[in-house]
Protein backbone atom coordinates (compact mmCIF):
# COMPACT_ATOMS: atom_id res chain seq x y z
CA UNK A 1 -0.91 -9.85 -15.43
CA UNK A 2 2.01 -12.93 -15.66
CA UNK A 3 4.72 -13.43 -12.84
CA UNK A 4 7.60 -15.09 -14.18
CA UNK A 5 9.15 -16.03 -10.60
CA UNK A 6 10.78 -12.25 -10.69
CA UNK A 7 10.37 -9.07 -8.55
CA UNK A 8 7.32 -7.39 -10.68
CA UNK A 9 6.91 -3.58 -9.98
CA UNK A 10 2.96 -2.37 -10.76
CA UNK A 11 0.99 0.73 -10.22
CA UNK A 12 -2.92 0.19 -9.08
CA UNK A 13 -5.74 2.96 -8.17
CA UNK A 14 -6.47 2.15 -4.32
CA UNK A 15 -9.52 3.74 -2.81
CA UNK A 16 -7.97 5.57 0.47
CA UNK A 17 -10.38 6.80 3.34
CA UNK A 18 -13.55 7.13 1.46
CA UNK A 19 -13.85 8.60 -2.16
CA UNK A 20 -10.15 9.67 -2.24
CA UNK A 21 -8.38 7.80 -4.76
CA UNK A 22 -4.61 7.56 -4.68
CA UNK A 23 -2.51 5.52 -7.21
CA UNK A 24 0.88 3.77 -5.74
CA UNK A 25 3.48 1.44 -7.06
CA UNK A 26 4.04 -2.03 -5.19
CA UNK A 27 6.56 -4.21 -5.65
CA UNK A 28 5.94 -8.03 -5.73
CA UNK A 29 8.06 -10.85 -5.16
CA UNK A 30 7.53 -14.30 -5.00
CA UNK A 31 7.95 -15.77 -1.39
CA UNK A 32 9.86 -19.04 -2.07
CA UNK A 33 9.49 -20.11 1.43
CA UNK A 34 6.56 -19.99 2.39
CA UNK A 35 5.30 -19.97 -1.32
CA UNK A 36 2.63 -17.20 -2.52
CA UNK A 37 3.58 -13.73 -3.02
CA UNK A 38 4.85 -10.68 -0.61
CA UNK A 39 4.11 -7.17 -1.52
CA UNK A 40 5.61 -3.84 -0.54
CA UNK A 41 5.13 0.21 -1.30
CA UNK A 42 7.95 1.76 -0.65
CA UNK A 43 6.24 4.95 -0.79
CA UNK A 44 5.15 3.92 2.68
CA UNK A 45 8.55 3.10 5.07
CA UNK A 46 7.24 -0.59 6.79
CA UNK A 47 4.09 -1.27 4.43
CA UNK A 48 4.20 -5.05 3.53
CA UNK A 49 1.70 -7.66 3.01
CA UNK A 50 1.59 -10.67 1.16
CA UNK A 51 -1.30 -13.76 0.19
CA UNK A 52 -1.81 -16.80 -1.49
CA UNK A 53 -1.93 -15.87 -4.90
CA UNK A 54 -0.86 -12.72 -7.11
CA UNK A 55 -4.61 -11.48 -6.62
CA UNK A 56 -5.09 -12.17 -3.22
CA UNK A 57 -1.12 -10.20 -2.30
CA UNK A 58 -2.70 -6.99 -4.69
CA UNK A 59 -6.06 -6.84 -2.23
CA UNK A 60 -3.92 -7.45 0.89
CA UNK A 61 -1.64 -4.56 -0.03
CA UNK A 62 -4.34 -2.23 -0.76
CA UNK A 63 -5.77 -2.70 2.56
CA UNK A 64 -2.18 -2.30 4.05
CA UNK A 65 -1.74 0.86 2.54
CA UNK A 66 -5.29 2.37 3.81
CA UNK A 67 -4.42 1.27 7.22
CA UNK A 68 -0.44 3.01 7.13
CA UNK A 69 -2.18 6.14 5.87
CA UNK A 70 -4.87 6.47 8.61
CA UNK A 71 -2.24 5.84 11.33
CA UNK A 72 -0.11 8.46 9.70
CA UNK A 73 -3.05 10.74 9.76
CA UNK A 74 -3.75 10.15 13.18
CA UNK A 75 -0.13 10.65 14.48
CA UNK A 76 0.03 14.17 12.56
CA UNK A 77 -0.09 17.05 15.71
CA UNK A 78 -0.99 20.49 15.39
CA UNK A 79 1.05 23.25 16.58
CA UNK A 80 0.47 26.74 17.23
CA UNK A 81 -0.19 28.77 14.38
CA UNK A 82 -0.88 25.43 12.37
CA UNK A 83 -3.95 24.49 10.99
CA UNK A 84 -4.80 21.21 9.43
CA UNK A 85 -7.07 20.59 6.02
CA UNK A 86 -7.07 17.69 3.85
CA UNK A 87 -5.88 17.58 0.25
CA UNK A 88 -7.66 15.09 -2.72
CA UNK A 89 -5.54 14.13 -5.50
């Protein structure tokens, strides 16, 4: 994968909460003040990371995105009448 110093937008299977695999598009940008890159899925409001090189900013994210989606799973209440289950994709 080549970064020509622009935004590059790529999709990437990420292992979420055990065996569950979920594919999401990141964008990356090149951080040209503190150098390296910074990476975002704007499927998930506030989920950011960023690393050293392109590799490192593609791991980072992935762990991001684990983390926003067991928070978001935690936060979810049940109401009367409700009944939770979990969906694989």
């Amino acid at each position: 994968m080549e970064f020509a110093g622009q935004t590059l937008i790529t999709s990437g299977v990420i292992e979420v909460i055990g065996c569950i695999l979920m594919k999401f598009r990141v964008i990356i940008r090149e951080d040209p003040e503190d150098g390296g890159y910074v990476v975002s899925c704007p499927a998930i409001p506030g989920c950011h990371s960023q690393g050293e090189t392109l590799e490192e900013a593609l791991e980072n994210i992935k762990d991001a995105i684990s983390g926003c989606i067991e928070v978001l799973n935690e936060r979810v209440a049940q109401r009367p009448g409700e009944r939770l289950t979990d969906v694989a994709l």
